[in-house]
N, C-alpha and C. Protein backbone atom coordinates (compact mmCIF):
# COMPACT_ATOMS: atom_id res chain seq x y z
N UNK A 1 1.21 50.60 -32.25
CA UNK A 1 1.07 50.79 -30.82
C UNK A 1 1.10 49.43 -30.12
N UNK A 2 1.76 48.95 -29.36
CA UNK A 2 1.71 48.03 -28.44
C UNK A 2 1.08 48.21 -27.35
N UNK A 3 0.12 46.80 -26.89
CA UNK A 3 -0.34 46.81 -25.99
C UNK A 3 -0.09 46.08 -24.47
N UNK A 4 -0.34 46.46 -24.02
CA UNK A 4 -0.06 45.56 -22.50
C UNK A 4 -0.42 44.67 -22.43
N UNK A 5 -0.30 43.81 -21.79
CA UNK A 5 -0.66 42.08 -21.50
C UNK A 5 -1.94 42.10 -21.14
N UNK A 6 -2.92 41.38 -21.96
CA UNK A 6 -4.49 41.49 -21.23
C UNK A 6 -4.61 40.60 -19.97
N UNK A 7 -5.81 41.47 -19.74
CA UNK A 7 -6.19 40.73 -18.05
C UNK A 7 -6.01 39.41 -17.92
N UNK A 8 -7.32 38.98 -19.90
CA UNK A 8 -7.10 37.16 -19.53
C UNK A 8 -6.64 36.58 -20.63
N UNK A 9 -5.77 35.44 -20.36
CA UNK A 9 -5.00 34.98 -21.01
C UNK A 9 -5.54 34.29 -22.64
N UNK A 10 -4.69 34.24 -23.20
CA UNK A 10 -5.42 34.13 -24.94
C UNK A 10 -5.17 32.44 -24.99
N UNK A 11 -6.78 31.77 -25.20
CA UNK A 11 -6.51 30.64 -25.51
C UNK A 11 -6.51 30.30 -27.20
N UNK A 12 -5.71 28.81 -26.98
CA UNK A 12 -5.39 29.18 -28.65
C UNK A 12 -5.96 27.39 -28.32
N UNK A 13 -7.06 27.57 -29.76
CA UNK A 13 -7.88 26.26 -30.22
C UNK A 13 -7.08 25.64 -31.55
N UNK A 14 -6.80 24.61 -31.83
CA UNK A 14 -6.38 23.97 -32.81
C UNK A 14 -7.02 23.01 -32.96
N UNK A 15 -7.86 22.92 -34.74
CA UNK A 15 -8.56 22.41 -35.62
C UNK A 15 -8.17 21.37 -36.31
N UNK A 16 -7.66 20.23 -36.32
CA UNK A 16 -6.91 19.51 -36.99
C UNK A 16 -8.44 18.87 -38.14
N UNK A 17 -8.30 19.02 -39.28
CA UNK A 17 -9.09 18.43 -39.92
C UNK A 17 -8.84 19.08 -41.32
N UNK A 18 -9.85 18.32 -42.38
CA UNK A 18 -9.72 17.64 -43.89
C UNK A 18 -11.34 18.27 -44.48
N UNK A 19 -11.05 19.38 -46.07
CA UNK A 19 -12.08 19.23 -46.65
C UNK A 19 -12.92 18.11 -46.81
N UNK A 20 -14.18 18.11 -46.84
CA UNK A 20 -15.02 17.18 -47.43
C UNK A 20 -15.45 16.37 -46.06
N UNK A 21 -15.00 16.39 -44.83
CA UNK A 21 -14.89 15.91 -43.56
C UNK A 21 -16.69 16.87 -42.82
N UNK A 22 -17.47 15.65 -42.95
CA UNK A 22 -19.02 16.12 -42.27
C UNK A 22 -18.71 16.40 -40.78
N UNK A 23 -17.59 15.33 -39.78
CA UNK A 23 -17.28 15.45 -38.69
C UNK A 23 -16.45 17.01 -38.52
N UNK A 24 -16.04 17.48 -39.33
CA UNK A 24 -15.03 18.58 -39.50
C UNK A 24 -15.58 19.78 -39.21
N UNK A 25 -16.57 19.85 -40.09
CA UNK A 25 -17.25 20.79 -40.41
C UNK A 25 -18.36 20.94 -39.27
N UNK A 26 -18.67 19.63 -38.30
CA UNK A 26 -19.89 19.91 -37.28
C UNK A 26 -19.40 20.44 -36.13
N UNK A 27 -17.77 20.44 -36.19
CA UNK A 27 -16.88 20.72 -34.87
C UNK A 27 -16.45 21.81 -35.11
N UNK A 28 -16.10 22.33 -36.46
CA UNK A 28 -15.96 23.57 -36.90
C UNK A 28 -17.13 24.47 -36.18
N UNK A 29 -18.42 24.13 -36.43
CA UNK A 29 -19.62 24.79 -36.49
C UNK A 29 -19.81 25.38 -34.65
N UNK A 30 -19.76 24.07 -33.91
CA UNK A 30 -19.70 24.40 -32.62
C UNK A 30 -18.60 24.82 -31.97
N UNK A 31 -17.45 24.81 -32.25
CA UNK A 31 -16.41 25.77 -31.89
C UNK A 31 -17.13 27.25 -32.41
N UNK A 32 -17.23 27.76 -32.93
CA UNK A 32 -17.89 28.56 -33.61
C UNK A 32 -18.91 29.38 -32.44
N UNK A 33 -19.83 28.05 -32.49
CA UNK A 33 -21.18 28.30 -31.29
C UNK A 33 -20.62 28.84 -29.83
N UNK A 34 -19.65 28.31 -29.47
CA UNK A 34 -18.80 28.37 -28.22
C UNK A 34 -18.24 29.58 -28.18
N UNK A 35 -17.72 29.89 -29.28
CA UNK A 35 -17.26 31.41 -28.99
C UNK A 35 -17.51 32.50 -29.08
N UNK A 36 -19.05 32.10 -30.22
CA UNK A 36 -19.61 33.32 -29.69
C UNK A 36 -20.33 33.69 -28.56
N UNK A 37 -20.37 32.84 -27.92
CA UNK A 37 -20.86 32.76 -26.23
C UNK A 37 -19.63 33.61 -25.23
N UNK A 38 -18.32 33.06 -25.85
CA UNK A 38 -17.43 33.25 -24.27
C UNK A 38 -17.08 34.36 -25.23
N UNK A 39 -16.87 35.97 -23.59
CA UNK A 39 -16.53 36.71 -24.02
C UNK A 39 -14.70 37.24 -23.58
N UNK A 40 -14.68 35.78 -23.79
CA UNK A 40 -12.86 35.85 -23.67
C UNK A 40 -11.60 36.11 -25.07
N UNK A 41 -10.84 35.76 -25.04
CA UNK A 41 -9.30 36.15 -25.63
C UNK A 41 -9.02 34.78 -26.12
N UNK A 42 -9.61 34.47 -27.18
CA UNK A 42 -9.35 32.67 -28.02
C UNK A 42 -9.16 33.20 -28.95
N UNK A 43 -8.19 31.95 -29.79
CA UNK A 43 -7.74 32.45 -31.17
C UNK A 43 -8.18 30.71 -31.75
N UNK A 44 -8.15 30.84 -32.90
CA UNK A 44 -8.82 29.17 -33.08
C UNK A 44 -7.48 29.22 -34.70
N UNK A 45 -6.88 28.41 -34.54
CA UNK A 45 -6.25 28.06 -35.37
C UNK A 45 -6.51 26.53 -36.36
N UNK A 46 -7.18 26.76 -38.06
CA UNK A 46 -7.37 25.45 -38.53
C UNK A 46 -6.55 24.84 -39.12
N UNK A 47 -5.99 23.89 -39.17
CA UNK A 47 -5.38 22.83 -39.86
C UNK A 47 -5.59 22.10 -40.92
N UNK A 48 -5.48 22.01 -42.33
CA UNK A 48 -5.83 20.93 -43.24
C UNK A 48 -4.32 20.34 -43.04
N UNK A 49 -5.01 18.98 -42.71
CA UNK A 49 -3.96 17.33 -42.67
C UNK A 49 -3.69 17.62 -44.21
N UNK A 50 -4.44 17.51 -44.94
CA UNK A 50 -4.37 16.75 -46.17
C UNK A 50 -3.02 17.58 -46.61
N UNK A 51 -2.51 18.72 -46.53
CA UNK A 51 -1.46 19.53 -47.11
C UNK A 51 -0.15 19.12 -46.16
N UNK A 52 -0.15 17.62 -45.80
CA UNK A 52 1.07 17.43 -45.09
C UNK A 52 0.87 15.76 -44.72
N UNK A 53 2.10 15.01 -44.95
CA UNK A 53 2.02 13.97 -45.62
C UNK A 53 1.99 13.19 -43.49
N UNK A 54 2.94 13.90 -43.07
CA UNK A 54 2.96 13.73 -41.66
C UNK A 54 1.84 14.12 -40.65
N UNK A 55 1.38 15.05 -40.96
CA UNK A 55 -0.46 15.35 -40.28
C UNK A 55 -1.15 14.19 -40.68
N UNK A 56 -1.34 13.46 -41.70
CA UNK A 56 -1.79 12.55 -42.35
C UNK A 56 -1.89 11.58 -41.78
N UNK A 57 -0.32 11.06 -41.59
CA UNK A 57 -0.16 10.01 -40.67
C UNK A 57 -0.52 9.88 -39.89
N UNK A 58 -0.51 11.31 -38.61
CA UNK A 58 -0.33 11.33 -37.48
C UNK A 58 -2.11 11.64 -37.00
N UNK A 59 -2.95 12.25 -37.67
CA UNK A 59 -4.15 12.26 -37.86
C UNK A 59 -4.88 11.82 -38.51
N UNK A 60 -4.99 11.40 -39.22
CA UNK A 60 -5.83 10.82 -40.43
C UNK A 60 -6.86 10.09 -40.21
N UNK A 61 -6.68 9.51 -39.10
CA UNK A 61 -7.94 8.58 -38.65
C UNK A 61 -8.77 9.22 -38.01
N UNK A 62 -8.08 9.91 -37.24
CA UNK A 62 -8.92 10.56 -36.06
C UNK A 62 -9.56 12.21 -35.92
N UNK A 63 -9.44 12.55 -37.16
CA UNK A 63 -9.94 13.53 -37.24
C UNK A 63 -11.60 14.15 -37.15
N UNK A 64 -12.32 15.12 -37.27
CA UNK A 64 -11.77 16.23 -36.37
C UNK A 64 -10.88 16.06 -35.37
N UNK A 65 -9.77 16.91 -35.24
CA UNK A 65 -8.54 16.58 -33.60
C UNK A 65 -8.73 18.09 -33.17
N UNK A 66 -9.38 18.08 -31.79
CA UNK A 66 -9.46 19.50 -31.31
C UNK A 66 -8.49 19.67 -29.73
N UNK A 67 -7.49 20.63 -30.18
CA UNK A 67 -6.53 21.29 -29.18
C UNK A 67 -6.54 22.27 -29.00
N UNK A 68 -6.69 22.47 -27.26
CA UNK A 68 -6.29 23.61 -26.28
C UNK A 68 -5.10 23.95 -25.82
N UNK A 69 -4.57 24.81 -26.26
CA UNK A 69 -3.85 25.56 -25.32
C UNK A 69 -2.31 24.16 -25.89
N UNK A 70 -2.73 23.30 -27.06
CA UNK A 70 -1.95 22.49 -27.33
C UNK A 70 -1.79 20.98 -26.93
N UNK A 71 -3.01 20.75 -25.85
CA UNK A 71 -3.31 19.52 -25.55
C UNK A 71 -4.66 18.83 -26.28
N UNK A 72 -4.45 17.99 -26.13
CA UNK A 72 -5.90 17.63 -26.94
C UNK A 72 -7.12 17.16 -26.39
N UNK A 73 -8.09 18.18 -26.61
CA UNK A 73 -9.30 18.12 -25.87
C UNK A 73 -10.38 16.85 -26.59
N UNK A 74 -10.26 16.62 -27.55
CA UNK A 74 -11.32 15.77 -28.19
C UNK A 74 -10.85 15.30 -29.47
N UNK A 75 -11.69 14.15 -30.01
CA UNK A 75 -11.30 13.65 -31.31
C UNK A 75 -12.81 13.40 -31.61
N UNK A 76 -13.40 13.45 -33.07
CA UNK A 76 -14.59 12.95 -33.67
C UNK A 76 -15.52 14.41 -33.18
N UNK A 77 -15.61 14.22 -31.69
CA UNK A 77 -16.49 15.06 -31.39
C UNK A 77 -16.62 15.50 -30.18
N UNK A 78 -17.15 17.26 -29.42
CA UNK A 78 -16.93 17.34 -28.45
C UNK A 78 -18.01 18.23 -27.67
N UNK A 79 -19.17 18.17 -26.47
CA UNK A 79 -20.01 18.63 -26.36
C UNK A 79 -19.95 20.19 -26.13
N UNK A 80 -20.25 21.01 -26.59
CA UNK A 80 -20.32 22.18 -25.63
C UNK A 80 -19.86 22.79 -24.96
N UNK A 81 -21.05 22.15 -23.72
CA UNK A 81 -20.85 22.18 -22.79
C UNK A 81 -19.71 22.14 -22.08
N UNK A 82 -18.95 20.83 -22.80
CA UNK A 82 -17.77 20.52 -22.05
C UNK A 82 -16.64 21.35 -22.82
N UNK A 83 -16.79 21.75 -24.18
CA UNK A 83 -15.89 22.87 -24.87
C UNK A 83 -16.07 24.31 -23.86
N UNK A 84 -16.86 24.65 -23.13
CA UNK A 84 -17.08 26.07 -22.57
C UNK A 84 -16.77 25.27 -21.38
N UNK A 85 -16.34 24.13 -20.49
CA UNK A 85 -16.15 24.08 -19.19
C UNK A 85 -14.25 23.94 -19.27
N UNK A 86 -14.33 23.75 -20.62
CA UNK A 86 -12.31 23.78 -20.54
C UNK A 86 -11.86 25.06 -20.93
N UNK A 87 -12.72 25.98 -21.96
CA UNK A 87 -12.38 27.14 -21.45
C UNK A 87 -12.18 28.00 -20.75
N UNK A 88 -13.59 28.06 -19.98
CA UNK A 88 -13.34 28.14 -18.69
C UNK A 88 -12.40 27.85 -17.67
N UNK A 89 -11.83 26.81 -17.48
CA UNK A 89 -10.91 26.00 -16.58
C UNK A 89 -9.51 27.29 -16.91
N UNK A 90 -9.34 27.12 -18.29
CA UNK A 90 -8.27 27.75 -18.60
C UNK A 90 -8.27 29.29 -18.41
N UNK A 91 -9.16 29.79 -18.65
CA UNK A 91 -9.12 31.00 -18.27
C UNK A 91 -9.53 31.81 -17.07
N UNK A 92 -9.51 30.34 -15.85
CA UNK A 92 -9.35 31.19 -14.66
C UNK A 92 -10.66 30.79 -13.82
N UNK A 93 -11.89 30.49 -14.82
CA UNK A 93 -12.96 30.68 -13.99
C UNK A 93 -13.10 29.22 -13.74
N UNK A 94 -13.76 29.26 -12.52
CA UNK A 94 -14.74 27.98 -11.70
C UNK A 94 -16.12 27.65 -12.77
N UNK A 95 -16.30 26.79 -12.84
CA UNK A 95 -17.64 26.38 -13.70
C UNK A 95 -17.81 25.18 -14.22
């Protein structure tokens, strides 16, 4: 069955990060925290660098790398607060 286009638009989170990564795993955790708060249309997509010689390159230092919607919202680390005020942004609401 196909469905109709929802009301609000589906944000898509991208995880750029590496087993064994403490920073990885604390950004993992609060993405996590964040969504179970917003009762919106996010999809969180994770990334292991390590299975790509070019993620590597292109991340490797800077990982955790967290992207919205395909831009990049944060590197190392990102509050909350400010993870639920770009969702927000994106999905329409003032806040």
């Amino acid at each position: 069955m196909l469905r109709s286009a929802a009301p609000s638009p589906v944000i898509v989170l991208t995880l750029y990060s590496r087993p064994g990564c403490h920073l990885c795993d604390e950004m993992k955790a609060m993405v996590q925290r964040v969504l179970a708060a917003e009762p919106l249309l996010v999809t969180v997509e994770e990334i292991d660098i390590s299975t790509s010689a070019e993620l590597e390159a292109r991340y490797g230092l800077e990982i955790p790398v967290l992207l919205v919607d395909g831009r990049k919202a944060a590197k190392y680390r990102i509050d909350e607060h400010v993870l639920q005020r770009i969702i927000g942004e994106k999905a329409g609401r003032a806040g």
